[in-house]
N, C-alpha and C. Protein backbone atom coordinates (compact mmCIF):
# COMPACT_ATOMS: atom_id res chain seq x y z
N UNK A 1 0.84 -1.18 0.00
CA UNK A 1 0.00 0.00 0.00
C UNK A 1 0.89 1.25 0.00
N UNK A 2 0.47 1.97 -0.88
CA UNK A 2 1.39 3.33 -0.71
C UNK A 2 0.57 4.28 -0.34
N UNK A 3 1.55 5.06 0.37
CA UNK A 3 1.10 6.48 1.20
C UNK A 3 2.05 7.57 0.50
N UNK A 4 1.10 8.23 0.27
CA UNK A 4 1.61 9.75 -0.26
C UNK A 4 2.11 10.80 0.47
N UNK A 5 2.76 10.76 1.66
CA UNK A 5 3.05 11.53 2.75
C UNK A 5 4.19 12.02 2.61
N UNK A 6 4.57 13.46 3.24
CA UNK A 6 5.85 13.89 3.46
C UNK A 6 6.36 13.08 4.70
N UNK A 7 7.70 13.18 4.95
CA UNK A 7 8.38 13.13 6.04
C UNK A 7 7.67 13.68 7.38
N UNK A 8 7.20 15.07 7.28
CA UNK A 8 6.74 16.48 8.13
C UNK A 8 5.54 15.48 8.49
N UNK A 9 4.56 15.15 7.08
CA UNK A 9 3.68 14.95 7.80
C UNK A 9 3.69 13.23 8.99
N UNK A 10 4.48 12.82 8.22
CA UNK A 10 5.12 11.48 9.50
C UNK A 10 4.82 11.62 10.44
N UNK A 11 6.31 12.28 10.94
CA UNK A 11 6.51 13.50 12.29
C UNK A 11 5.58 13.79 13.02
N UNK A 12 4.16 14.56 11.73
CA UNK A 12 2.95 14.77 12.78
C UNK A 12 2.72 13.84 13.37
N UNK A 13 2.02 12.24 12.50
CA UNK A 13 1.54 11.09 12.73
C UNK A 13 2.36 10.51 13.72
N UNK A 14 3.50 10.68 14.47
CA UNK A 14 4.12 10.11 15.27
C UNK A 14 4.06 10.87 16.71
N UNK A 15 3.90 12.22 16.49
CA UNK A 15 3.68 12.97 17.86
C UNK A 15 2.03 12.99 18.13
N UNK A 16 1.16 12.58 17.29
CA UNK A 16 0.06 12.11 17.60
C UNK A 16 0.10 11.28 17.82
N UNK A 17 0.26 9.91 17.47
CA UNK A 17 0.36 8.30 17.76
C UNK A 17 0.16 7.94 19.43
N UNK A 18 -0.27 7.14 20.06
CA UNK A 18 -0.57 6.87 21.13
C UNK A 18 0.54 5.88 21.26
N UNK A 19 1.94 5.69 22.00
CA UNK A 19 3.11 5.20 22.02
C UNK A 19 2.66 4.36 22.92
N UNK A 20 2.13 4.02 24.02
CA UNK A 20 1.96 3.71 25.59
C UNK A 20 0.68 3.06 25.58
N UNK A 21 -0.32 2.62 24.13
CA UNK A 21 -1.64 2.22 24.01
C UNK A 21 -1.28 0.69 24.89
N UNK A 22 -0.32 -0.08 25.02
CA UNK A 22 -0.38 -1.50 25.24
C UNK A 22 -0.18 -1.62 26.61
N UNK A 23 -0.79 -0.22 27.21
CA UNK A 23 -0.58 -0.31 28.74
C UNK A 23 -1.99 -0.40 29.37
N UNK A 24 -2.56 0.03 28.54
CA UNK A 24 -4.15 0.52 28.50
C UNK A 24 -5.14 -1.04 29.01
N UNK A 25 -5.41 -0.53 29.89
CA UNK A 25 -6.50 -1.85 30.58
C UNK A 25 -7.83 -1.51 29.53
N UNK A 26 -8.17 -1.03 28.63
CA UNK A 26 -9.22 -0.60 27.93
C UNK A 26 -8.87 -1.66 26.83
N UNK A 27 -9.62 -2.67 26.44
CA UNK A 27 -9.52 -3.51 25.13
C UNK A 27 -9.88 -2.62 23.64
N UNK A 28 -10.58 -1.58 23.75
CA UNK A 28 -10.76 -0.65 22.68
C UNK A 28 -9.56 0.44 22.38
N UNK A 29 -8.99 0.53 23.23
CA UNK A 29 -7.73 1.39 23.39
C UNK A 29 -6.52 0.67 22.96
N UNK A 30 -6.44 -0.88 23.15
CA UNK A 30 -5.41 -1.37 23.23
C UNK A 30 -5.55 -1.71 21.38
N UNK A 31 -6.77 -1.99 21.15
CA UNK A 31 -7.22 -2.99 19.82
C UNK A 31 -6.73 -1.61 18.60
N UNK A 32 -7.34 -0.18 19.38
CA UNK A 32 -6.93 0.79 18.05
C UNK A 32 -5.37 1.35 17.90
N UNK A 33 -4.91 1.10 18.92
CA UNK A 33 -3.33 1.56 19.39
C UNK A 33 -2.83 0.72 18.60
N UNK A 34 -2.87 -0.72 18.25
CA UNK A 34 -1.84 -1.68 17.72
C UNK A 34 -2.56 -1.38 16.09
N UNK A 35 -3.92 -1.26 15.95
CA UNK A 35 -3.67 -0.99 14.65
C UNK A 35 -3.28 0.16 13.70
N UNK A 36 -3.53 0.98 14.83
CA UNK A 36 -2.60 2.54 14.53
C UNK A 36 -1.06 2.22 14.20
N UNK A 37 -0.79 1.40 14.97
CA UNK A 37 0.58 1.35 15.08
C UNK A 37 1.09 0.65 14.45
N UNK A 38 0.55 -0.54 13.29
CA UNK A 38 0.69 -1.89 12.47
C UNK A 38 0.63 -0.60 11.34
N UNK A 39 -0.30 0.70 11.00
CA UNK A 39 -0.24 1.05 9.97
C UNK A 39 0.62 2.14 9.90
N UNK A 40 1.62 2.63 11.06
CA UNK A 40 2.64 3.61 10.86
C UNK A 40 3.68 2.27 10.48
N UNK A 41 3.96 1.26 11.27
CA UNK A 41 5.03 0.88 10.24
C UNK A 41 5.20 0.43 9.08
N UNK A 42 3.51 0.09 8.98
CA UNK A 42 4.02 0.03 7.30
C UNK A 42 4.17 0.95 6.44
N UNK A 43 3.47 2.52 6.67
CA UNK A 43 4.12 3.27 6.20
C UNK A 43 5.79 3.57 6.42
N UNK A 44 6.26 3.29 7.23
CA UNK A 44 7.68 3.76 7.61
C UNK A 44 8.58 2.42 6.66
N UNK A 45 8.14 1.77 6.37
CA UNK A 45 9.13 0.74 5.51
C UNK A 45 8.88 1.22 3.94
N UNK A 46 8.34 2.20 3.65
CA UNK A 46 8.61 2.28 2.25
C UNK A 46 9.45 3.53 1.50
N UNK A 47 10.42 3.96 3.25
CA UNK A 47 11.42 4.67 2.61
C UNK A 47 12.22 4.96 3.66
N UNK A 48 13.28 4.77 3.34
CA UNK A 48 14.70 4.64 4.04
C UNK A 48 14.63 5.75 5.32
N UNK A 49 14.28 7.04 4.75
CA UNK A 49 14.58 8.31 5.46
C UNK A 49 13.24 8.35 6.19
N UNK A 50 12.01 7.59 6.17
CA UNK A 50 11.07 7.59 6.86
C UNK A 50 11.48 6.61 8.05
N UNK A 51 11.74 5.40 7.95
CA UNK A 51 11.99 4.43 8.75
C UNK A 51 13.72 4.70 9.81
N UNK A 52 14.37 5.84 9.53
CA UNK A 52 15.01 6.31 10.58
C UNK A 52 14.62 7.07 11.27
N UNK A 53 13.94 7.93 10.62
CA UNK A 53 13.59 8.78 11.80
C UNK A 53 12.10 8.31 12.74
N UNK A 54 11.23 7.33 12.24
CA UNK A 54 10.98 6.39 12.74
C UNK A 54 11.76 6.08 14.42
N UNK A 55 12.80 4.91 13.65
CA UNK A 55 13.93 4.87 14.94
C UNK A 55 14.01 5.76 15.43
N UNK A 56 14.19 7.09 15.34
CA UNK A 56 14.62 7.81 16.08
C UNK A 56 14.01 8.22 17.42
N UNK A 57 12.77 8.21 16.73
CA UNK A 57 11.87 8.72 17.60
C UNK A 57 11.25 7.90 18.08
N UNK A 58 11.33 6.43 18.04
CA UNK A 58 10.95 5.56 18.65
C UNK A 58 11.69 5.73 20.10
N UNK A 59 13.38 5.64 19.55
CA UNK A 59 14.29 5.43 20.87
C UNK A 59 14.10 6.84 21.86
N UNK A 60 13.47 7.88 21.34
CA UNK A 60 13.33 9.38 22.35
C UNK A 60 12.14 8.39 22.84
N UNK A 61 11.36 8.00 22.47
CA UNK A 61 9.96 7.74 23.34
C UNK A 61 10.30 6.39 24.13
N UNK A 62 11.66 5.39 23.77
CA UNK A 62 12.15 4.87 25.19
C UNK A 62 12.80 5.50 25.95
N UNK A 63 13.23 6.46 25.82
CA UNK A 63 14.26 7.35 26.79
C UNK A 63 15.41 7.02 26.81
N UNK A 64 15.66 6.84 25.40
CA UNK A 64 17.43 6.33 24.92
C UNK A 64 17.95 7.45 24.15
N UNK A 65 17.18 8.32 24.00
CA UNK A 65 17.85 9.97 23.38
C UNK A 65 16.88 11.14 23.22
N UNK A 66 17.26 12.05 22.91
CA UNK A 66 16.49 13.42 23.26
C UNK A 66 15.52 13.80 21.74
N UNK A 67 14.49 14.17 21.92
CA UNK A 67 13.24 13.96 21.04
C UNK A 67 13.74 14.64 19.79
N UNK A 68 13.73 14.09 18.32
CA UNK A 68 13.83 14.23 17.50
C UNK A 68 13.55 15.78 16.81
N UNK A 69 14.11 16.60 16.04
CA UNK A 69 13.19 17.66 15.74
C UNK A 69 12.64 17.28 14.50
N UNK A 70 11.36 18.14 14.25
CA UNK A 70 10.66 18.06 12.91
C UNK A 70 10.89 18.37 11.97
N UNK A 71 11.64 17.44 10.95
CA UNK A 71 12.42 17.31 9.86
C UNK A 71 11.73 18.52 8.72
N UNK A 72 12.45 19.24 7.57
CA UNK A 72 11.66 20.00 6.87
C UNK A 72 12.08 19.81 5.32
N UNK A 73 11.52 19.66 5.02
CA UNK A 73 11.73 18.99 2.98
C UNK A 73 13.04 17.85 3.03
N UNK A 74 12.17 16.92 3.44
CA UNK A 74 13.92 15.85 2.52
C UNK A 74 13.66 15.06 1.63
């Protein structure tokens, strides 16, 4: 499936994203969190510079480095 997205708008989709849904005692919370989250990575595998900064900001939201800034035209 392809997505027509910038980088920027990623970025948005990731500082919106609910990171912490699989903590959620709510089965409706938990059920839309993983599929939110099944469909950012498949967007993030269909381009190199999406799927690092991906990482990147995965590892700021474990607290393995300091939050990514919001990338602008790449």
């Amino acid at each position: 499936m392809k997505h027509n997205l910038t980088i920027e708008e990623l970025y948005d989709i990731m500082e919106k994203h609910d990171w912490y849904y699989m903590y959620s005692d709510d089965g409706n919370v938990h059920r839309r969190g993983r599929e939110a989250s099944q469909k950012l990575q498949a967007m993030v595998q269909e381009n190199k510079h999406f799927l690092a900064l991906y990482n990147e900001y995965s590892d700021y939201i474990s607290g393995n480095r300091e939050k990514p800034t919001r990338p602008t035209g790449v």
